[in-house]
N, C-alpha and C. Protein backbone atom coordinates (compact mmCIF):
# COMPACT_ATOMS: atom_id res chain seq x y z
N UNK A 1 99.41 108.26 89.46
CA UNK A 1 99.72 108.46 88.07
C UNK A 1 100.70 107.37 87.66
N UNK A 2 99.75 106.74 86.46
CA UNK A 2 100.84 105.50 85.74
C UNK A 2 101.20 105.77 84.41
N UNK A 3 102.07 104.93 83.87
CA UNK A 3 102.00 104.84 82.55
C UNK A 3 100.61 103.78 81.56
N UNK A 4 100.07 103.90 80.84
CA UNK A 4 98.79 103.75 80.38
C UNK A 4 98.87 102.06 80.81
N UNK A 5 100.28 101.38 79.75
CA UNK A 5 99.95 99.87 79.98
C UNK A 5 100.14 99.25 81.70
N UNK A 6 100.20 100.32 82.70
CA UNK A 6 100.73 99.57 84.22
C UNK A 6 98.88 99.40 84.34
N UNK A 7 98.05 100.62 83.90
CA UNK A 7 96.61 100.38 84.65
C UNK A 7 95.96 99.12 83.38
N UNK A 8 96.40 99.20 82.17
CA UNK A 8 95.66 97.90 81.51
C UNK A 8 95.93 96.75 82.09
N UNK A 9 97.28 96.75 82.70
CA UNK A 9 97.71 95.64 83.49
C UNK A 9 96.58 94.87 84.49
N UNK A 10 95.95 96.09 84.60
CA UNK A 10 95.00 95.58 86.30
C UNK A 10 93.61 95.53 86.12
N UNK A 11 93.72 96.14 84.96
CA UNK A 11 91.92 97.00 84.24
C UNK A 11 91.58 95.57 83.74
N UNK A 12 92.24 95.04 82.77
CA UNK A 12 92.03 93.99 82.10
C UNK A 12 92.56 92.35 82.28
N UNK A 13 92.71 92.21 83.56
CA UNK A 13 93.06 91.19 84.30
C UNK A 13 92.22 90.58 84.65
N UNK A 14 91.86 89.23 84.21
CA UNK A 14 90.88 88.26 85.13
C UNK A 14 90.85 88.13 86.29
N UNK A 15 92.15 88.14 87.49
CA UNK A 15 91.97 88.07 88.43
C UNK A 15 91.57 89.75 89.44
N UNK A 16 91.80 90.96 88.68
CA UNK A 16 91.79 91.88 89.14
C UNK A 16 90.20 92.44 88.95
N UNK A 17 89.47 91.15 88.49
CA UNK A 17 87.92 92.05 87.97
C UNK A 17 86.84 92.89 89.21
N UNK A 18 87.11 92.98 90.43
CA UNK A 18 87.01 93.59 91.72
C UNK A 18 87.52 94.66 91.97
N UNK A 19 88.87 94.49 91.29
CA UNK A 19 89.63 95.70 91.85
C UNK A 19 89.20 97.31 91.70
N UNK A 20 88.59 97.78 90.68
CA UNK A 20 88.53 99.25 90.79
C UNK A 20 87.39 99.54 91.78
N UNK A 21 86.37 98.17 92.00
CA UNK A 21 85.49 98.90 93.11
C UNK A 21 86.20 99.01 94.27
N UNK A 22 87.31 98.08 94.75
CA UNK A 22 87.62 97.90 96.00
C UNK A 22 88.79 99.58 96.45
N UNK A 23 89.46 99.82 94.51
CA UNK A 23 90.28 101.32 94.62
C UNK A 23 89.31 102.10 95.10
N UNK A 24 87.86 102.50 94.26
CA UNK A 24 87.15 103.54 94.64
C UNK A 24 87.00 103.51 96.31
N UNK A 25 86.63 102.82 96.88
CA UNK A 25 86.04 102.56 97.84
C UNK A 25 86.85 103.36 99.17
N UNK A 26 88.37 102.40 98.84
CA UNK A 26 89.54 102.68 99.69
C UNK A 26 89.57 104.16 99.32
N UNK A 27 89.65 104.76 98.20
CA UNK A 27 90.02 106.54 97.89
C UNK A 27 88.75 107.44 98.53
N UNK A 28 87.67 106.49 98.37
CA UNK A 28 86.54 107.85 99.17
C UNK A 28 86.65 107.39 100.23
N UNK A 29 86.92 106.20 101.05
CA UNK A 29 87.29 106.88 102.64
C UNK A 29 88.69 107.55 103.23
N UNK A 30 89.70 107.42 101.94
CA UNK A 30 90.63 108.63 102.41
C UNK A 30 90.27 109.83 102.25
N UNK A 31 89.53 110.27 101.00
CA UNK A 31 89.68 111.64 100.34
C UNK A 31 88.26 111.92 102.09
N UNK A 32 87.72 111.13 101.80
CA UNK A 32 86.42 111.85 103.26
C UNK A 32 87.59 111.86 104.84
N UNK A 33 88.02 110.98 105.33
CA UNK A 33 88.66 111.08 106.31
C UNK A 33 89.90 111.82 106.39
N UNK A 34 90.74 112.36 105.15
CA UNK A 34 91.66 113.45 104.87
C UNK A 34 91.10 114.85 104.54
N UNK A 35 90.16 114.74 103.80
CA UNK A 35 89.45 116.10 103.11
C UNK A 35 90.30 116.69 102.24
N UNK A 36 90.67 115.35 101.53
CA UNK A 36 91.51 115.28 100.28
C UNK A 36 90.72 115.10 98.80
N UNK A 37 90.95 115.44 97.40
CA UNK A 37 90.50 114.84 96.45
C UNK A 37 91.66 114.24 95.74
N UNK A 38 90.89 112.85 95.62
CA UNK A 38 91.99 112.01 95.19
C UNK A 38 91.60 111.52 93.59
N UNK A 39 92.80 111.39 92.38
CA UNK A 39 92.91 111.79 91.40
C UNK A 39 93.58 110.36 90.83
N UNK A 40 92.97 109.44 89.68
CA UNK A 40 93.70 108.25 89.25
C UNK A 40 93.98 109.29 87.84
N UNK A 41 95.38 109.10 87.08
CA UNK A 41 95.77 109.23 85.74
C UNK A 41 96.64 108.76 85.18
N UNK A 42 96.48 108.35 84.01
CA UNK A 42 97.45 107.32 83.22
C UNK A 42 98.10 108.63 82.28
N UNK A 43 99.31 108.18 81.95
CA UNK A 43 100.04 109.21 81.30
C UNK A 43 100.19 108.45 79.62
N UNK A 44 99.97 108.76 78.62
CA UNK A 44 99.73 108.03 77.45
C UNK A 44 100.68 108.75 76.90
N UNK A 45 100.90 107.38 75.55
CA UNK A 45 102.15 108.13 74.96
C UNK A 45 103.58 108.60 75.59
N UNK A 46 103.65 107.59 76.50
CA UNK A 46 104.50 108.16 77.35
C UNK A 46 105.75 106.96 77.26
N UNK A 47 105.42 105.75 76.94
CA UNK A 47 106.16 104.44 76.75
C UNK A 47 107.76 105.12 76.50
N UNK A 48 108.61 105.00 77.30
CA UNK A 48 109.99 105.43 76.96
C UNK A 48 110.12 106.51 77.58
N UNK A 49 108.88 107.74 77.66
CA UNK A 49 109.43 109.22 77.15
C UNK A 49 108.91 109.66 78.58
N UNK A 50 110.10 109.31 79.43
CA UNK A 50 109.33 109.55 80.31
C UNK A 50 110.89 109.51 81.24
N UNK A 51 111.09 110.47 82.47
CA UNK A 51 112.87 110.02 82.89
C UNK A 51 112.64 110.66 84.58
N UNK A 52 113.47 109.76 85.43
CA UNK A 52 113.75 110.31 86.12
C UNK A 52 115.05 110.54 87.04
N UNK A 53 115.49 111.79 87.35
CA UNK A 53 116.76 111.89 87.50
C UNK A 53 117.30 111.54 89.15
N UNK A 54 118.14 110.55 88.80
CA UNK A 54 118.47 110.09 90.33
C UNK A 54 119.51 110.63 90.97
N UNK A 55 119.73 111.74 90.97
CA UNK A 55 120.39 112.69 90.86
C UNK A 55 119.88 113.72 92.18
N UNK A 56 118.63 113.02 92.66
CA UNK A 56 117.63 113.96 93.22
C UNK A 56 117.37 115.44 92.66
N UNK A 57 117.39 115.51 91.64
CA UNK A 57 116.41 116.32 90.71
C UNK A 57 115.21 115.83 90.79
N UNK A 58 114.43 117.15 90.25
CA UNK A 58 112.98 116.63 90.23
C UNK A 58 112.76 116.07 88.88
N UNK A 59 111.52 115.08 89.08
CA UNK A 59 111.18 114.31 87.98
C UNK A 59 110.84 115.16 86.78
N UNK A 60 111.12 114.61 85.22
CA UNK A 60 110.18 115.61 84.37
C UNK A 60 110.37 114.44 83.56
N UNK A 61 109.14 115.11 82.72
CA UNK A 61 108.62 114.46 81.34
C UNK A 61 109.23 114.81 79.98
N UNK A 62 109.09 114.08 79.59
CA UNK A 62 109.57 114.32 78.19
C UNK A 62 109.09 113.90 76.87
N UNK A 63 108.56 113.81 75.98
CA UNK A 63 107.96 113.25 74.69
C UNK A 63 106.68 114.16 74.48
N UNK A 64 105.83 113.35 73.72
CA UNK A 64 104.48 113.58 73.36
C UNK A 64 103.46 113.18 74.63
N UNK A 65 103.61 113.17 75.84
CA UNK A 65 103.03 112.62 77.00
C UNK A 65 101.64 113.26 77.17
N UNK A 66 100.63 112.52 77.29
CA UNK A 66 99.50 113.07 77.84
C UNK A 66 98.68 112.33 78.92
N UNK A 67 98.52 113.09 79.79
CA UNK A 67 98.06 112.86 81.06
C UNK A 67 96.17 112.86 81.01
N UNK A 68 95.79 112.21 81.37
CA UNK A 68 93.99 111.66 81.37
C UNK A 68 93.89 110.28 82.48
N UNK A 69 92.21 110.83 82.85
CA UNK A 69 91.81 110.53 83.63
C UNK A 69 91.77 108.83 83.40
N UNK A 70 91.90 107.90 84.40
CA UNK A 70 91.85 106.40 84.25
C UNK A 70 90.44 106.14 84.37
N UNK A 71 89.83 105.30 83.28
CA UNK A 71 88.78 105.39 82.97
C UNK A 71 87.98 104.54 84.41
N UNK A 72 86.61 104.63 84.82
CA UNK A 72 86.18 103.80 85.80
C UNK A 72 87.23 104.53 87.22
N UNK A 73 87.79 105.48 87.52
CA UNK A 73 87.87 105.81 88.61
C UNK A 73 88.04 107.23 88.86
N UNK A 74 88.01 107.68 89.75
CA UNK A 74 87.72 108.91 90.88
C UNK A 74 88.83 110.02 89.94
């Protein structure tokens, strides 16, 4: 789980134009060799609104945040 512009970062990169086959690939032989399901999501609307406390508290959200699936993967 990213914030929306970290996966445009990679989605829409000339040099990254490989990359989501090479993610899928790597996630179905973990999720098969763990017997895990593995989950990509970008958190939108989230630019700013978003905190975490170093405090070792647990993380939380904050704003208008919505969480969805990253398009093109698992």
């Amino acid at each position: 789980m990213a914030p929306q512009n970290y996966w445009d970062g990679y989605i829409n990169h000339p040099k990254t134009k490989n990359w989501i086959d090479a993610v899928k690939q790597l996630s179905e032989k973990i999720s098969s060799q763990l017997h895990i399901k593995i989950h990509f999501f970008s958190l939108e609307n989230c630019e700013h609104d978003y905190d975490i406390d170093l405090n070792r508290n647990r993380p939380f959200l904050t704003g208008n945040c919505k969480i969805v699936p990253v398009l093109g993967l698992p």
